[in-house]
C-alpha atoms as a PDB file:
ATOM      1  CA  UNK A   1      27.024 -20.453  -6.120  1.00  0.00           C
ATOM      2  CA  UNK A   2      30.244 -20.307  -4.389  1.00  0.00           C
ATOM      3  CA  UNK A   3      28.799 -18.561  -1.259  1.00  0.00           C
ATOM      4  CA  UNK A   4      26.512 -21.045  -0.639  1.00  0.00           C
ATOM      5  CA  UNK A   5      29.395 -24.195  -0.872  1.00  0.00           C
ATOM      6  CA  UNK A   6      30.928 -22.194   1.915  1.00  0.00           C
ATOM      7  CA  UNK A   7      27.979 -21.560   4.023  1.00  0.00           C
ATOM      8  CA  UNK A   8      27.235 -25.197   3.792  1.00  0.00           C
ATOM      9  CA  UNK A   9      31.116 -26.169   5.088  1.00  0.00           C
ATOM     10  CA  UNK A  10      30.696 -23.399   8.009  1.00  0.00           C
ATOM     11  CA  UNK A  11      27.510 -25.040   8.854  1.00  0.00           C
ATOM     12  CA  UNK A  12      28.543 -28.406   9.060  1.00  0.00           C
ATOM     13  CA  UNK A  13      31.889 -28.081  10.600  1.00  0.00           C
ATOM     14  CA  UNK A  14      32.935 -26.542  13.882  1.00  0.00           C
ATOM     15  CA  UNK A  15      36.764 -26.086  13.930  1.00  0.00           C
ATOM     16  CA  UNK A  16      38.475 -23.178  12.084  1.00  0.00           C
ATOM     17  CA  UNK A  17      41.691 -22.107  11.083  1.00  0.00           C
ATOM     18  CA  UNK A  18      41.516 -17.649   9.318  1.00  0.00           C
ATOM     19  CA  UNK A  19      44.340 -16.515   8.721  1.00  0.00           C
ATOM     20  CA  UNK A  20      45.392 -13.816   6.507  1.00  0.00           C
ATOM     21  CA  UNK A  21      49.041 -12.902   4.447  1.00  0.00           C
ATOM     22  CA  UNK A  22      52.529 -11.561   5.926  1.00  0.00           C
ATOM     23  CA  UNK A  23      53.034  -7.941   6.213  1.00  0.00           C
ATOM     24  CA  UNK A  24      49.497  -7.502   6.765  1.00  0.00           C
ATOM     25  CA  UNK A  25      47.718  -4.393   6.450  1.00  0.00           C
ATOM     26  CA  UNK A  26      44.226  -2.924   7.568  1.00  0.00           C
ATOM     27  CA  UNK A  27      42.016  -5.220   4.840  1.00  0.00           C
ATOM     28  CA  UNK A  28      44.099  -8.438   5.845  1.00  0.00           C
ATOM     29  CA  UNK A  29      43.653  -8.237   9.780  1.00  0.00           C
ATOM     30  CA  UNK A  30      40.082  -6.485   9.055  1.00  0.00           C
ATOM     31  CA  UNK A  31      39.284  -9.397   7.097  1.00  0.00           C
ATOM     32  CA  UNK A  32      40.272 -11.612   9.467  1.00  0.00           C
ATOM     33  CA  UNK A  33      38.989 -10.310  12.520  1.00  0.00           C
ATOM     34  CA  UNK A  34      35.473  -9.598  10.464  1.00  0.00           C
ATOM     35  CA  UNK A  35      35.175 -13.460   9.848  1.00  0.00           C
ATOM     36  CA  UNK A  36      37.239 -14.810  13.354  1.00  0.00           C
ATOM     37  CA  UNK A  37      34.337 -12.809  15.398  1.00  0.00           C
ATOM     38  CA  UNK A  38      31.384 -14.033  13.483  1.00  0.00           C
ATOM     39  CA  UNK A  39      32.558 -17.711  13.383  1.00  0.00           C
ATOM     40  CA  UNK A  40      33.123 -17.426  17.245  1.00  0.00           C
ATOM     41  CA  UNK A  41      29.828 -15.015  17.725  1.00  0.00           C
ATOM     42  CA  UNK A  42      28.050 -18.703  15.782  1.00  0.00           C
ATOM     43  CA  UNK A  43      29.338 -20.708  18.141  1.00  0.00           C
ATOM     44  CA  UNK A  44      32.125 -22.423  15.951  1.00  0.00           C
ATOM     45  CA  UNK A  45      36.021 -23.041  17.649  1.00  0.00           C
ATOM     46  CA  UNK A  46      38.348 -20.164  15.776  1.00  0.00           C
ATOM     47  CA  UNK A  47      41.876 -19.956  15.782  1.00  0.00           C
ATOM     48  CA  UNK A  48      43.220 -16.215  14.195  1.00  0.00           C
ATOM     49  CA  UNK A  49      46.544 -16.352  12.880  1.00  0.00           C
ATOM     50  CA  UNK A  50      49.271 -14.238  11.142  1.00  0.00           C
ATOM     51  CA  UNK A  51      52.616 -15.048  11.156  1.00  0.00           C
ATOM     52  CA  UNK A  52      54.136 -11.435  11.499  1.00  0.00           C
ATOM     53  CA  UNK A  53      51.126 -10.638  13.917  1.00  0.00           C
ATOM     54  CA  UNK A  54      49.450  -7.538  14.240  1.00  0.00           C
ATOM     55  CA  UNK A  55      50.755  -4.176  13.123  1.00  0.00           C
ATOM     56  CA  UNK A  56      51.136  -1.436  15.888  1.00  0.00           C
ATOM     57  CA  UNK A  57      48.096   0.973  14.154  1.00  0.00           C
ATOM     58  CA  UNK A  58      45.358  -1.726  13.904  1.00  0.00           C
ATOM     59  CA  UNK A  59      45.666  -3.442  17.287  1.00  0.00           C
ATOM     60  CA  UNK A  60      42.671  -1.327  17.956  1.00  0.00           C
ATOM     61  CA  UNK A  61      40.789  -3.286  15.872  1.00  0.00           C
ATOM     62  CA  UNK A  62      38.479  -5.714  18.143  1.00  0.00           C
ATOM     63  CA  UNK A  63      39.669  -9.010  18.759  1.00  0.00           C
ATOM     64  CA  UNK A  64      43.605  -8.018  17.563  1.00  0.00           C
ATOM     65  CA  UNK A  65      44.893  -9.230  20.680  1.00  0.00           C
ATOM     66  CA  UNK A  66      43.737 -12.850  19.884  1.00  0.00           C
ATOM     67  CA  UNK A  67      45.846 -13.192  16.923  1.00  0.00           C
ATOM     68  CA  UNK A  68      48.439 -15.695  16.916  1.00  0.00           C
ATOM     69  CA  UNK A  69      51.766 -16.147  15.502  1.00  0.00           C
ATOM     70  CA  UNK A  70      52.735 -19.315  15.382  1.00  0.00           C
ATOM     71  CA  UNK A  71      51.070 -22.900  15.773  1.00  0.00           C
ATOM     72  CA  UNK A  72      51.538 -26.245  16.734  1.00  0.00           C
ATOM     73  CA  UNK A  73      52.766 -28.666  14.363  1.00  0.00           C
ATOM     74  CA  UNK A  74      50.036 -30.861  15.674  1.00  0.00           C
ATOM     75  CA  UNK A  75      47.042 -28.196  15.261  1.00  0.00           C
ATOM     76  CA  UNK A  76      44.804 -29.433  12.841  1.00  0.00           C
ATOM     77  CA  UNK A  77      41.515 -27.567  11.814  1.00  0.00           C
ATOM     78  CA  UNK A  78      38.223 -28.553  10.033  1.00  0.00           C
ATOM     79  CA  UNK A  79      38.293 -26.145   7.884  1.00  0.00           C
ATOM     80  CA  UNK A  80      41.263 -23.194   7.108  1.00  0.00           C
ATOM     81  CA  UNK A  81      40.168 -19.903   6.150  1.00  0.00           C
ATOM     82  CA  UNK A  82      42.994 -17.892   3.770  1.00  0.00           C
ATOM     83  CA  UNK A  83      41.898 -14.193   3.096  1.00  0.00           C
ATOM     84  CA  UNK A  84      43.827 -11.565   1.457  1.00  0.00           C
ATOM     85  CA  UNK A  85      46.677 -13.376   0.505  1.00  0.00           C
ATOM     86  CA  UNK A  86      47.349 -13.376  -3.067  1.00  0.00           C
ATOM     87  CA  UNK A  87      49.606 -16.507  -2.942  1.00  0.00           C
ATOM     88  CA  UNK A  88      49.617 -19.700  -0.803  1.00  0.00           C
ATOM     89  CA  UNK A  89      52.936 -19.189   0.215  1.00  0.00           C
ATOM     90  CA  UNK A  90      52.131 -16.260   1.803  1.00  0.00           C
ATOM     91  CA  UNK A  91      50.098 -17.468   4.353  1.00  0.00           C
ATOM     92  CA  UNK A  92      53.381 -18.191   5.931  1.00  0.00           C
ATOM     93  CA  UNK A  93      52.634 -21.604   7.505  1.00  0.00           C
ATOM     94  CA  UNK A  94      51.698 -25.276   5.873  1.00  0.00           C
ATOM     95  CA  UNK A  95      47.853 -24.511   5.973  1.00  0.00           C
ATOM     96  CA  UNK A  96      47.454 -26.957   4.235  1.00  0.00           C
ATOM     97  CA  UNK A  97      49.024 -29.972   6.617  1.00  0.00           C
ATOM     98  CA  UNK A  98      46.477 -28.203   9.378  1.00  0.00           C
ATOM     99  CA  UNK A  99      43.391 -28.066   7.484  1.00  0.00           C
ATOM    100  CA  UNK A 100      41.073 -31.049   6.121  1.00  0.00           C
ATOM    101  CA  UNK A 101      39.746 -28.273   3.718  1.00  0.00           C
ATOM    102  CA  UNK A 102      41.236 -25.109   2.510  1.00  0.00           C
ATOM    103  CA  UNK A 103      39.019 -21.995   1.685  1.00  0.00           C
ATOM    104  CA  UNK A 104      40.761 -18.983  -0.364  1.00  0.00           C
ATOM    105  CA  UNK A 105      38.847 -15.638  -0.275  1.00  0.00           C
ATOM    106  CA  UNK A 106      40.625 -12.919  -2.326  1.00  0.00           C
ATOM    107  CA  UNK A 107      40.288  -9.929  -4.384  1.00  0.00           C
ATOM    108  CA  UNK A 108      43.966 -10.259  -6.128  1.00  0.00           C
ATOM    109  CA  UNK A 109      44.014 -11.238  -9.022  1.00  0.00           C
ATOM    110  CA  UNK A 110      45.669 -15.036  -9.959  1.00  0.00           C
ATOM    111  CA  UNK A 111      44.654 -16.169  -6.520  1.00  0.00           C
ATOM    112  CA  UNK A 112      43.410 -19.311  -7.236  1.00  0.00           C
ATOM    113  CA  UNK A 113      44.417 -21.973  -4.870  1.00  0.00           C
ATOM    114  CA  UNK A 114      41.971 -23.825  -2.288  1.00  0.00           C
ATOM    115  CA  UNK A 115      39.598 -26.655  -2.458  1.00  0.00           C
ATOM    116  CA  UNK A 116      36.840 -23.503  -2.914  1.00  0.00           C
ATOM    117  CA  UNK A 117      38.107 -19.965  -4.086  1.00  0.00           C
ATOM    118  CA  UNK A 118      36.096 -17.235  -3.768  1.00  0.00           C
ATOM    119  CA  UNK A 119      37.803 -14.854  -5.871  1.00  0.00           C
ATOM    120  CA  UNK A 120      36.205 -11.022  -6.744  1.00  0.00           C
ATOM    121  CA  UNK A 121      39.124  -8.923  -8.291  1.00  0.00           C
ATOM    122  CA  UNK A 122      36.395  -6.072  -8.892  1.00  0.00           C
ATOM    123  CA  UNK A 123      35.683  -6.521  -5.340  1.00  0.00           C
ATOM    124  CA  UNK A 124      37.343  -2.949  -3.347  1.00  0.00           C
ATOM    125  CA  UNK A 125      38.768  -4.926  -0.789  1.00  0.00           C
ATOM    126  CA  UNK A 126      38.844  -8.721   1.244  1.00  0.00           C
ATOM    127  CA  UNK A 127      36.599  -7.078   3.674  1.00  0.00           C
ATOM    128  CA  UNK A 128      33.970  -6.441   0.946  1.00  0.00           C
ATOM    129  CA  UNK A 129      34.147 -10.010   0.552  1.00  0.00           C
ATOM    130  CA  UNK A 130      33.613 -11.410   4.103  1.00  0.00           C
ATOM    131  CA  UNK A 131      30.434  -8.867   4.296  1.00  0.00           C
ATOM    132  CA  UNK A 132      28.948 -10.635   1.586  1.00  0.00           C
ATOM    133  CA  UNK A 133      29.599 -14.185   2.566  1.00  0.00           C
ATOM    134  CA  UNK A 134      28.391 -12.741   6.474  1.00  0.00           C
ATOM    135  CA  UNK A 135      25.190 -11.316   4.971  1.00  0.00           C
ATOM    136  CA  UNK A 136      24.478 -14.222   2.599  1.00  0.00           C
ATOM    137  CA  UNK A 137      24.532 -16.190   6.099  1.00  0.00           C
ATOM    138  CA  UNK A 138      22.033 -13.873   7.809  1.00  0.00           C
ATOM    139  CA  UNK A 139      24.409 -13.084  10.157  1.00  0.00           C
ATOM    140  CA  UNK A 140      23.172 -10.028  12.339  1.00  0.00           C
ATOM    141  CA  UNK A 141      26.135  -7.485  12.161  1.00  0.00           C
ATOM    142  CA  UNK A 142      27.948  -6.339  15.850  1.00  0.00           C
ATOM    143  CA  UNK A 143      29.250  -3.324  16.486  1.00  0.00           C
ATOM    144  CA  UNK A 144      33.035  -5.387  16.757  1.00  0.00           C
ATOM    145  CA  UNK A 145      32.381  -7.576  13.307  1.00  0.00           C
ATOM    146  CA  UNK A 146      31.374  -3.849  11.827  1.00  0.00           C
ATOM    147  CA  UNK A 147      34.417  -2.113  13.025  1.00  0.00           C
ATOM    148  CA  UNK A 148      36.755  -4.792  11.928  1.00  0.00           C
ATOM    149  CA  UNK A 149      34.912  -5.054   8.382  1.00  0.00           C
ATOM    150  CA  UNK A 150      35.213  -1.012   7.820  1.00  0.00           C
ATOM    151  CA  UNK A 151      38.685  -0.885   8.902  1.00  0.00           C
ATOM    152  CA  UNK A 152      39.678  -3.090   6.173  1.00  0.00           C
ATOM    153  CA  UNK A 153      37.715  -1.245   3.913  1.00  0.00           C
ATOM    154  CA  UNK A 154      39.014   2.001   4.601  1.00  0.00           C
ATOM    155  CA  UNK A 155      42.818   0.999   4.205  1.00  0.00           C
ATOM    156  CA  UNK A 156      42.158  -0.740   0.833  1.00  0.00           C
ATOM    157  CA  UNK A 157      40.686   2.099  -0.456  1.00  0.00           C
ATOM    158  CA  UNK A 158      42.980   4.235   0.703  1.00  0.00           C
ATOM    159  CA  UNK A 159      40.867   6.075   2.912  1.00  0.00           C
ATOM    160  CA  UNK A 160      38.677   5.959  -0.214  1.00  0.00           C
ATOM    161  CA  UNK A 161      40.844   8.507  -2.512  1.00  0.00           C
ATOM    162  CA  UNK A 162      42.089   4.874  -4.582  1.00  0.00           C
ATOM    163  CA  UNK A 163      40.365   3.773  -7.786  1.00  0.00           C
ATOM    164  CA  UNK A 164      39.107   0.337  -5.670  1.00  0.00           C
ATOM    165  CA  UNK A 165      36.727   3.111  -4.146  1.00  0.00           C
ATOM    166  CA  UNK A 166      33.678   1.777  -5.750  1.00  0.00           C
ATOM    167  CA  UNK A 167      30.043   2.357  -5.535  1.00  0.00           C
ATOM    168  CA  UNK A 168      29.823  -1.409  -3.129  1.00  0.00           C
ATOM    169  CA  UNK A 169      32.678   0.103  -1.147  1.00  0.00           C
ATOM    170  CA  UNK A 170      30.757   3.595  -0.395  1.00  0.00           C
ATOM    171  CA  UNK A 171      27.448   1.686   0.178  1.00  0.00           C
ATOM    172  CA  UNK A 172      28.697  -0.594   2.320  1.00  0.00           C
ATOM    173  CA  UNK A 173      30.651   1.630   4.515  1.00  0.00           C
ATOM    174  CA  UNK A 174      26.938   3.448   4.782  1.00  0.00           C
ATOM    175  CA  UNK A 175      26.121   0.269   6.281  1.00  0.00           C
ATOM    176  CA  UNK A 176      28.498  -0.472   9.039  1.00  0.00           C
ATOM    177  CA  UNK A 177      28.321   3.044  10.041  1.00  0.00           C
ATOM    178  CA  UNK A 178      24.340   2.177  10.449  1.00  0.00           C
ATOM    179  CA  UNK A 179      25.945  -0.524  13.023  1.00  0.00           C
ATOM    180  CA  UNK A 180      27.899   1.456  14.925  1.00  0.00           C
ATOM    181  CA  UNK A 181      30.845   2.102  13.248  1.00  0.00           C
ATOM    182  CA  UNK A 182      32.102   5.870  14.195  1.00  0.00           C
ATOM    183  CA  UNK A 183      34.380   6.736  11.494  1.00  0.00           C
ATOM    184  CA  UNK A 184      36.399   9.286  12.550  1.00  0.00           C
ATOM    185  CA  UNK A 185      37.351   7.230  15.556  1.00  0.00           C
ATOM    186  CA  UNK A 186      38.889   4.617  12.598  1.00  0.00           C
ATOM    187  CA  UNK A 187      40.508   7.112  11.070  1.00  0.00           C
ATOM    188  CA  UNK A 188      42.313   8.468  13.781  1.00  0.00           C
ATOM    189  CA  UNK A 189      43.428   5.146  15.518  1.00  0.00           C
ATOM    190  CA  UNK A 190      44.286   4.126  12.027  1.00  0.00           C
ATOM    191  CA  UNK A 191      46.076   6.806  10.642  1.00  0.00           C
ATOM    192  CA  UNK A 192      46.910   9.854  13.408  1.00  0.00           C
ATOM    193  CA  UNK A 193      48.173   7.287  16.653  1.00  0.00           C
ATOM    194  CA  UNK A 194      51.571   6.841  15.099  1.00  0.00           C
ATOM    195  CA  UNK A 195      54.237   6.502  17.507  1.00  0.00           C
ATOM    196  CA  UNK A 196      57.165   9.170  17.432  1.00  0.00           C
ATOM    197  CA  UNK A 197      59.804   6.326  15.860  1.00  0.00           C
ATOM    198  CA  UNK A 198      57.890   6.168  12.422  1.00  0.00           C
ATOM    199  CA  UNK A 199      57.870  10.006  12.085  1.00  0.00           C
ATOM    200  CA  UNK A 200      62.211   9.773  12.441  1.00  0.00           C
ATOM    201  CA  UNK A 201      62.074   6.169  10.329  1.00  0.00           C
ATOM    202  CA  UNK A 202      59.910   8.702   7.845  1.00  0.00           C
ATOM    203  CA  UNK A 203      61.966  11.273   7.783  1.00  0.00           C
ATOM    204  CA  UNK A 204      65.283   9.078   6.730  1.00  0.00           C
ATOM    205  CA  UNK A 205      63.025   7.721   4.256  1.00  0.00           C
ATOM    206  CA  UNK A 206      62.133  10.717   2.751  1.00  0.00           C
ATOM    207  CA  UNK A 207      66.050  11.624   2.172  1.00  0.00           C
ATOM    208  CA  UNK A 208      66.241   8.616  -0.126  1.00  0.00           C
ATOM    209  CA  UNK A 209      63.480  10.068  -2.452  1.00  0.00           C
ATOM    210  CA  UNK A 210      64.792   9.520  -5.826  1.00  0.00           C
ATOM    211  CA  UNK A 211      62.836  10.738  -9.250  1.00  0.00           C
ATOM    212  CA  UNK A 212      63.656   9.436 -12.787  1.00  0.00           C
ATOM    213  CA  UNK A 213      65.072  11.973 -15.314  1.00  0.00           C
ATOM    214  CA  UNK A 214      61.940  11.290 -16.792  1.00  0.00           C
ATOM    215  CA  UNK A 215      60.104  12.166 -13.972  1.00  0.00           C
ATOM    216  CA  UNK A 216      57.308   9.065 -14.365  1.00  0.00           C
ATOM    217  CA  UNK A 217      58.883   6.983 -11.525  1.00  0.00           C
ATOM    218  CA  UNK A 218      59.914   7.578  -8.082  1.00  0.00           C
ATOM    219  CA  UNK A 219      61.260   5.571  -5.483  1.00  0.00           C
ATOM    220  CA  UNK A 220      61.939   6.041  -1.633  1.00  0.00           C
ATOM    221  CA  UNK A 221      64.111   2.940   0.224  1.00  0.00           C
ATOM    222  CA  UNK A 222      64.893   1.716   3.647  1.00  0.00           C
ATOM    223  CA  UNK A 223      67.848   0.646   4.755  1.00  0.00           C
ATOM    224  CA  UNK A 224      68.645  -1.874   8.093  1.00  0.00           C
ATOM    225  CA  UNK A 225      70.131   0.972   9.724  1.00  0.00           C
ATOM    226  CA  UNK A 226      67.839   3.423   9.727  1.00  0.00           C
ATOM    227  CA  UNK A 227      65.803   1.294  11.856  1.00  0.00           C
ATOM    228  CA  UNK A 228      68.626   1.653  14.135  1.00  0.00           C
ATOM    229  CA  UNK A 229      68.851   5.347  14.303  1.00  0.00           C
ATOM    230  CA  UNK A 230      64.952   5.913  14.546  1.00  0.00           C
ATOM    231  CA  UNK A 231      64.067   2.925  16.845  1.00  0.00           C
ATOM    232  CA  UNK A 232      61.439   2.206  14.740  1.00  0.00           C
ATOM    233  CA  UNK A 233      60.419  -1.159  13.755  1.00  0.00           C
ATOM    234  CA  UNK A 234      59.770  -2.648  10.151  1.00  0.00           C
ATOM    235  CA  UNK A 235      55.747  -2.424  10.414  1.00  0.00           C
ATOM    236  CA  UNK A 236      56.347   1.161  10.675  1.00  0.00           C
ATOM    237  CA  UNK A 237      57.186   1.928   7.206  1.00  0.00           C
ATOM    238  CA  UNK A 238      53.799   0.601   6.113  1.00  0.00           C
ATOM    239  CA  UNK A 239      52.642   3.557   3.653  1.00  0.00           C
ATOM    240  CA  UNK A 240      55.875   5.023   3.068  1.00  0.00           C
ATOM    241  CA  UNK A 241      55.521   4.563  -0.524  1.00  0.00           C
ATOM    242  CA  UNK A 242      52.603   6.990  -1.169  1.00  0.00           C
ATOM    243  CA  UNK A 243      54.675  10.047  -0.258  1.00  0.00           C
ATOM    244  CA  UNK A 244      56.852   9.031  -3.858  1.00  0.00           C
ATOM    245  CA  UNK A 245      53.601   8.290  -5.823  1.00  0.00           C
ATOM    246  CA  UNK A 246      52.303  12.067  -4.628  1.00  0.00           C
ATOM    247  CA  UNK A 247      55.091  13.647  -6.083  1.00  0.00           C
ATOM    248  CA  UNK A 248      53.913  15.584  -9.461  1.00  0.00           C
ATOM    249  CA  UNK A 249      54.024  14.003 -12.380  1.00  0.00           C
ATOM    250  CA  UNK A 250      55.004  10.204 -10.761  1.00  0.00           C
ATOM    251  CA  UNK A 251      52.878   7.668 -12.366  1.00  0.00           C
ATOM    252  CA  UNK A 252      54.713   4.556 -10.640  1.00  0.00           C
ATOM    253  CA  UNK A 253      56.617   4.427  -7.062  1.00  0.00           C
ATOM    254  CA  UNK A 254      58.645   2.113  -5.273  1.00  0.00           C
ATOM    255  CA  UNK A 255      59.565   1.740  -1.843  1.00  0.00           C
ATOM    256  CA  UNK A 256      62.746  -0.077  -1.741  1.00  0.00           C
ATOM    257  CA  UNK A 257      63.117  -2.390   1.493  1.00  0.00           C
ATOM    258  CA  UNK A 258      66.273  -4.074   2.715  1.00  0.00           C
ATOM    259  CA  UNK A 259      65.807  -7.480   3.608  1.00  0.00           C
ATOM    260  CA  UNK A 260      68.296  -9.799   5.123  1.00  0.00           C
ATOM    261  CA  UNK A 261      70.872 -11.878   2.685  1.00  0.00           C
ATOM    262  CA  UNK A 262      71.226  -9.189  -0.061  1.00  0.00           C
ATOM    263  CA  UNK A 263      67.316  -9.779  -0.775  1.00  0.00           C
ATOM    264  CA  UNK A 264      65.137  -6.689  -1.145  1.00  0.00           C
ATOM    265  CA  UNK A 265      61.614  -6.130  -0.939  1.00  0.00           C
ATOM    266  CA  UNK A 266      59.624  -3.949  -3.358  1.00  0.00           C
ATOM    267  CA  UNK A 267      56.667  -2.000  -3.006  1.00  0.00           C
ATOM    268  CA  UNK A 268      55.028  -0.341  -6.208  1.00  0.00           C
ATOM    269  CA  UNK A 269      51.762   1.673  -6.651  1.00  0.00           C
ATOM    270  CA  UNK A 270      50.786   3.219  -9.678  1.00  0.00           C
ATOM    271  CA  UNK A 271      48.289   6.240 -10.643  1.00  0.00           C
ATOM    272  CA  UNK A 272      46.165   3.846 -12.572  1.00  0.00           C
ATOM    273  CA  UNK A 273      47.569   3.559 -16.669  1.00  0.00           C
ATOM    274  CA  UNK A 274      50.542   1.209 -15.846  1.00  0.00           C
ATOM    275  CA  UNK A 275      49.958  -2.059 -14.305  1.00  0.00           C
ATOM    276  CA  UNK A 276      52.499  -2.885 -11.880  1.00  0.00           C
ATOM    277  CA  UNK A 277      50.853  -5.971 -10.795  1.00  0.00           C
ATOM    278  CA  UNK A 278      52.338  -7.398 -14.249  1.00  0.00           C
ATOM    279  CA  UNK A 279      55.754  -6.369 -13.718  1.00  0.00           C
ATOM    280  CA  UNK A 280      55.698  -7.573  -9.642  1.00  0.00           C
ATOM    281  CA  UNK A 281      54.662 -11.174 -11.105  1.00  0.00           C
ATOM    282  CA  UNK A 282      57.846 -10.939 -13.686  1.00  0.00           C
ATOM    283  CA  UNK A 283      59.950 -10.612 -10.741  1.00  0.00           C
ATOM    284  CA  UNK A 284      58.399 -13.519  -8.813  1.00  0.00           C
ATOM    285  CA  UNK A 285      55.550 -11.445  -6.624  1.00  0.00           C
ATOM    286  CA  UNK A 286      51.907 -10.434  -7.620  1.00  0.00           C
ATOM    287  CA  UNK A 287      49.314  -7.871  -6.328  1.00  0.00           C
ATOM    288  CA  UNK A 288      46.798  -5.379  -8.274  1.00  0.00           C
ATOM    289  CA  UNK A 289      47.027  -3.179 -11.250  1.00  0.00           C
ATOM    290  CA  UNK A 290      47.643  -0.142  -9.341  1.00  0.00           C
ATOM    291  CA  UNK A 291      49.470  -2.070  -6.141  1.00  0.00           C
ATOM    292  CA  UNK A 292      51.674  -5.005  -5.831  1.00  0.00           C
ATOM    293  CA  UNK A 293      55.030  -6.116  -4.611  1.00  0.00           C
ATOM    294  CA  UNK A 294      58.166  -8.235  -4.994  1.00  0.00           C
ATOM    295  CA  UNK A 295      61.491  -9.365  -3.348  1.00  0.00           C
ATOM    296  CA  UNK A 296      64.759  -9.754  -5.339  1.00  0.00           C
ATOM    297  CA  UNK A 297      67.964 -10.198  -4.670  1.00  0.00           C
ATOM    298  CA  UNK A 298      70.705  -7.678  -5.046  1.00  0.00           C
ATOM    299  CA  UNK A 299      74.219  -6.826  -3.593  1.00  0.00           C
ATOM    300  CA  UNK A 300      73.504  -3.174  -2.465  1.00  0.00           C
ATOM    301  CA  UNK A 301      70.685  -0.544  -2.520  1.00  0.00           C
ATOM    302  CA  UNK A 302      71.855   0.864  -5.751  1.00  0.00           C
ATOM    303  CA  UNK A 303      72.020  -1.985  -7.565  1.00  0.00           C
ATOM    304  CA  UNK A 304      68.515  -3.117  -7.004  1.00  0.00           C
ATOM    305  CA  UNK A 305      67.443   0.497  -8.049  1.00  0.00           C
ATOM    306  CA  UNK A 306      69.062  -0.031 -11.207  1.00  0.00           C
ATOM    307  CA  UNK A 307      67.318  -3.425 -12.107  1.00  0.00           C
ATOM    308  CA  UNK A 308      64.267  -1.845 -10.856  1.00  0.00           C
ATOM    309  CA  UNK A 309      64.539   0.853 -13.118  1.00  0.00           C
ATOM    310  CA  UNK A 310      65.337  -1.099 -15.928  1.00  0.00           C
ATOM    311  CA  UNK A 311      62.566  -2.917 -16.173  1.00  0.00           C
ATOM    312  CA  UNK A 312      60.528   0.519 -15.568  1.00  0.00           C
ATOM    313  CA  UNK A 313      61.899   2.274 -18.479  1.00  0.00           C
ATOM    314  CA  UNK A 314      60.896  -0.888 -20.540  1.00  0.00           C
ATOM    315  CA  UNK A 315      57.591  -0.910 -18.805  1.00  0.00           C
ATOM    316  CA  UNK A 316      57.047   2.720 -19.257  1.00  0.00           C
ATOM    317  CA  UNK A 317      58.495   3.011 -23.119  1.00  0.00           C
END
């Protein structure tokens, strides 16, 4: 059993690389806090890393401030730790030229790099995953692995209103409550501690909305300057693309993301019959059936609406 490989590697070695992928959200820095703790709370050596660092709603989570952001070139590590990631490449660093052995833990579909993958794409979130490789060690849970562990959880899920919200998920948040866990406390560091920027970067957002003639696709962008105007950074946006999926009658939205170079990135989430994981991979990305992503290029907003739309109305017809 794959659990038990791993177990046998944490035993034996004592110097370890987690690190989760770019953009992360509450199950990717969950995740990684939930194993960085216990390795530490074991005794082993842990660096936490994430190249884009911590987003400004989870740095509640315990043990956010020891997340790094970049590493030596020299660093090298027993044993690297990849969860959430959905793609090498999106661990944004070499992990491979700083680990002897590379361990992928995911719950994305097509995820299967690593000298060991431990891949569940039933599994609700990455979090769900590092629970069951934490109990399979007999690891007695802390109030801080706990915390971590339900936050990432809880954002997967979508506060538990997403399909992903399955019977494990609901049990197991039963558990770390057991330990500790207080959830409205999560829920309101998580989702009602904004800062005042995202609710102006939101509200430029929301003038963008944009809903097919048919009225089975939606999409909501960001531009560089609205950043400007709202003094709001990037990381703030995170969600933005919900508010076009709850409009009635949407099965698929997009949230539209200027990048530098003409390169845009591309959110989609879906109501559950179309699976936009396939159409992120045709366009070079990956992700879930009901959430995934993509970048392509284009040389203005509207023209990367129009190939987006494009391949919708094939998608959808």
């Amino acid at each position: 059993m794959i659990l038990n490989d791993i177990i046998a590697i944490i035993k034996k070695s004592q110097c370890f690389l987690v690190a989760s992928h770019e953009s992360p959200d509450g199950d990717a820095i969950g995740s990684t806090l939930g194993l960085t703790l216990a390795l530490r709370k074991m005794g082993k050596d842990v660096v936490s890393f994430n190249v884009d660092g911590v987003p400004t709603n989870l740095a509640f989570v315990p043990g956010a401030q020891s997340i790094r952001t970049s590493l030596g070139d020299n660093e090298r590590f027993d044993v690297g730790f990849l969860l959430d990631a959905g793609e090498l490449k999106r661990a944004g660093i070499p992990m491979q030229q700083h680990c002897d052995l590379l361990i992928n833990i995911d719950h994305h579909p097509y995820s299967d790099f690593g000298d060991l993958c431990y891949l569940d794409t039933g599994a609700s979130a990455t979090a769900v995953l590092i629970y069951r490789l934490l109990d399979a060690c007999h690891f007695p849970l802390d109030i801080e692995v706990a915390k971590a562990l339900y936050v990432g959880i809880l954002d997967d899920t979508g506060s538990f209103r997403y399909s992903s919200a399955n019977r494990e998920a609901f049990q197991l948040a039963g558990t770390l409550v057991d330990c500790g866990v207080d959830p409205w406390q999560i829920a309101s560091s998580l989702y009602e501690s904004f800062p005042s920027t995202r609710m102006r970067l939101l509200g430029l957002v929301l003038n963008t909305l944009d809903i097919s003639s048919c009225g089975r696709y939606a999409s909501v962008s960001l531009l560089h300057e609205f950043l400007a105007q709202s003094g709001a950074t990037p990381e703030e946006s995170d969600g933005f693309v919900n508010y076009a999926r709850a409009v009635n009658g949407v099965e698929v939205a997009l949230f539209i993301k200027e990048q530098a170079d003409g390169i845009y990135q591309i959110s989609f989430r879906s109501r559950g019959n179309i699976d936009v994981g396939s159409l992120a991979r045709r366009l070079g990305g990956g992700g879930h059936h009901n959430a995934a992503g993509a970048r392509i290029p284009a040389v203005s907003l509207d023209a990367a609406r129009t190939e987006l739309y494009r391949h919708l109305d094939i998608l959808l017809n």
